[in-house]
Structure formats: C-alpha cells, structure tokens
Protein backbone atom coordinates (compact mmCIF):
# COMPACT_ATOMS: atom_id res chain seq x y z
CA UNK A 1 0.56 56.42 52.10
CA UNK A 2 4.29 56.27 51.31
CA UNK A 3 5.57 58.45 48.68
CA UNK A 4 8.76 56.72 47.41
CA UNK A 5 9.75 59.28 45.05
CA UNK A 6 9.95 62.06 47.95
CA UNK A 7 11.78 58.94 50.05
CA UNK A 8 13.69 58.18 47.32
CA UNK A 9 14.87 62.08 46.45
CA UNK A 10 15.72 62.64 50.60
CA UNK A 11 17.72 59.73 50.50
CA UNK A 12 19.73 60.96 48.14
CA UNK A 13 19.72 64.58 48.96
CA UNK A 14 21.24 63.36 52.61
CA UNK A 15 23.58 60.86 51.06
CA UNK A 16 24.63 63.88 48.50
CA UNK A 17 25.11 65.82 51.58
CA UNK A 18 26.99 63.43 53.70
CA UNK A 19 29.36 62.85 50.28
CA UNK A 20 30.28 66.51 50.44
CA UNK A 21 31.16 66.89 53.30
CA UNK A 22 33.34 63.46 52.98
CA UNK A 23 35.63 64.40 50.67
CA UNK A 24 39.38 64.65 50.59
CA UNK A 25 40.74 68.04 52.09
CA UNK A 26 44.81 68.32 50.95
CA UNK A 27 46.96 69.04 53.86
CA UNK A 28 48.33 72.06 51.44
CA UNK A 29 45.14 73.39 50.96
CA UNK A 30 43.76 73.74 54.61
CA UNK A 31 44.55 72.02 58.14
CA UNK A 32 41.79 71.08 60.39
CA UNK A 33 40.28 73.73 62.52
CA UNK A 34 40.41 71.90 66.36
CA UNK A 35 41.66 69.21 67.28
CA UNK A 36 40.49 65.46 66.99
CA UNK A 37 40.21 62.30 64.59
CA UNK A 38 40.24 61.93 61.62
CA UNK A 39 40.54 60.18 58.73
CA UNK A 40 44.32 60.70 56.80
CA UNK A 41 46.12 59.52 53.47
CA UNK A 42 49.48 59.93 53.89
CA UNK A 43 53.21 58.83 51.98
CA UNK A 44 55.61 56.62 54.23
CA UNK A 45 59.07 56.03 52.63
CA UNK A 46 62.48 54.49 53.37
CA UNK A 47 66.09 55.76 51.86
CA UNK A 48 67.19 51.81 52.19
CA UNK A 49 70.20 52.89 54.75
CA UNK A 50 68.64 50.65 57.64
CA UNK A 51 65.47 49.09 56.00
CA UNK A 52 64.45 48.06 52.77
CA UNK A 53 63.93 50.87 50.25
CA UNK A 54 59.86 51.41 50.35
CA UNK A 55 57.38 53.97 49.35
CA UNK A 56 53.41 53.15 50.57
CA UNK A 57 50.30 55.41 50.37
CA UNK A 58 48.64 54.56 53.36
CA UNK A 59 44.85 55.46 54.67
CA UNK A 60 44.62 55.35 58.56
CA UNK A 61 42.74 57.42 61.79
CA UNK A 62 44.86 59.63 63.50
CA UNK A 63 45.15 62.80 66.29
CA UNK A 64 45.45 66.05 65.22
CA UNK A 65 46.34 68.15 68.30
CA UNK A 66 47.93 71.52 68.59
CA UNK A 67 48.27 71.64 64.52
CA UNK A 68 50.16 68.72 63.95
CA UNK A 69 48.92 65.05 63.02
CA UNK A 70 50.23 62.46 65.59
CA UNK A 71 51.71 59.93 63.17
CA UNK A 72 53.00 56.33 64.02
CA UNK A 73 56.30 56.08 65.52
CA UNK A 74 58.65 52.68 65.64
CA UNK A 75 60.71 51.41 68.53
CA UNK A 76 63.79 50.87 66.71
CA UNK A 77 65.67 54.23 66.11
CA UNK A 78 67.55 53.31 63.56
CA UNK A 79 64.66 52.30 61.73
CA UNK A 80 62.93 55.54 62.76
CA UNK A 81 66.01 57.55 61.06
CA UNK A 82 65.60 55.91 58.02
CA UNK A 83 61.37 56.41 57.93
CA UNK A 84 59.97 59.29 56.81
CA UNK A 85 56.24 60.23 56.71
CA UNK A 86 54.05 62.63 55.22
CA UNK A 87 50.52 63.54 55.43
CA UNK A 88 48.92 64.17 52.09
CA UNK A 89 44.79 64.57 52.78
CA UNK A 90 42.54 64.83 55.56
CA UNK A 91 38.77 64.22 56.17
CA UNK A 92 35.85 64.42 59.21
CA UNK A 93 34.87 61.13 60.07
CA UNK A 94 31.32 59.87 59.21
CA UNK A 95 28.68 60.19 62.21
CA UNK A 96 27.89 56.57 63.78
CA UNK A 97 25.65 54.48 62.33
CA UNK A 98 22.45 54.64 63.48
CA UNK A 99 19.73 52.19 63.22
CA UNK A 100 16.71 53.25 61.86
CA UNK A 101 13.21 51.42 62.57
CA UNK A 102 10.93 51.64 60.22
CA UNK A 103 7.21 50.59 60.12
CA UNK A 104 5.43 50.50 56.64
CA UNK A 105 2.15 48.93 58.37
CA UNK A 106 1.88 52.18 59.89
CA UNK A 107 2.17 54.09 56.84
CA UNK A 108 -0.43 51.89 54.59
C-alpha cells in the first residue's frame, strides 16, 4: 500500500534540502572551495566613452579556476576598456535530472 503522506513529507523534505543548498552565496561572503561551474549573478556596466552607457544584472554559468571566475571577454578592445564586470553571487549547480520510474500496480 502507498502511504502518500510519508511520499508526500519525503518529497518535500528532499526538495527542502535541494532548496538549501541552492541558494545564493555573495561573492563577499565566501568564494567557492575548488574549482568548476557554476551558476553566477553578476553587474556588467559601460562609462559611455566607446559604447552606450549600460548597467545589466546578468545570471549566466561560468569557470571558476585558480580563485577567479572566468568572465566573458569581447573582441573589440576598445569596447573591452570601456566594459567592466563584476561578480555579485554564486551557487552549485543542481544534479541532472533523473528520470524516475515508478510502478503503483506494484505497490497496490
């Protein structure tokens, strides 16, 4: 027999779980300990001497290797001179997606 409460309580214990350990970690507060992906906020701006005058928030993946986060780079150096970039938070990145089967005629 299925008992949906307990099913219901484990799901939510694991996805409780999971959530912890998915939350933001500010770059101020602590750097990742080895190196590897993961998941960053950080602040792009321009001054407006070569491009337009901007200032995004962005979310993307990216390397953190030897203590530093590998951010994007452009071609054009002038462009480059006028970018600045900042990372602001850091989290692990969620474990793959796995499948599960499940068969409630073997259960009843």
């Amino acid at each position: 027999m299925i008992d949906i409460g307990k099913d219901l309580q484990d799901a939510f214990n694991g996805g409780y779980k999971q959530g912890k350990q998915d939350e933001w970690i500010p770059l101020k507060r602590k750097c990742p300990d080895r190196n590897g992906h993961y998941l960053v906020t950080y602040r792009e701006w321009s001054k407006g001497e070569y491009l337009p005058k901007f200032d995004n928030t962005k979310v993307k993946i990216l390397r953190f290797h030897e203590a530093i986060f590998r951010l994007p780079k452009c071609i054009d150096e002038k462009a480059e001179k006028d970018m600045f970039r900042e990372v602001l938070a850091w989290m692990r990145l969620p474990e793959p997606y796995e499948e599960e089967d499940y068969d409630l005629q073997k259960d009843a």
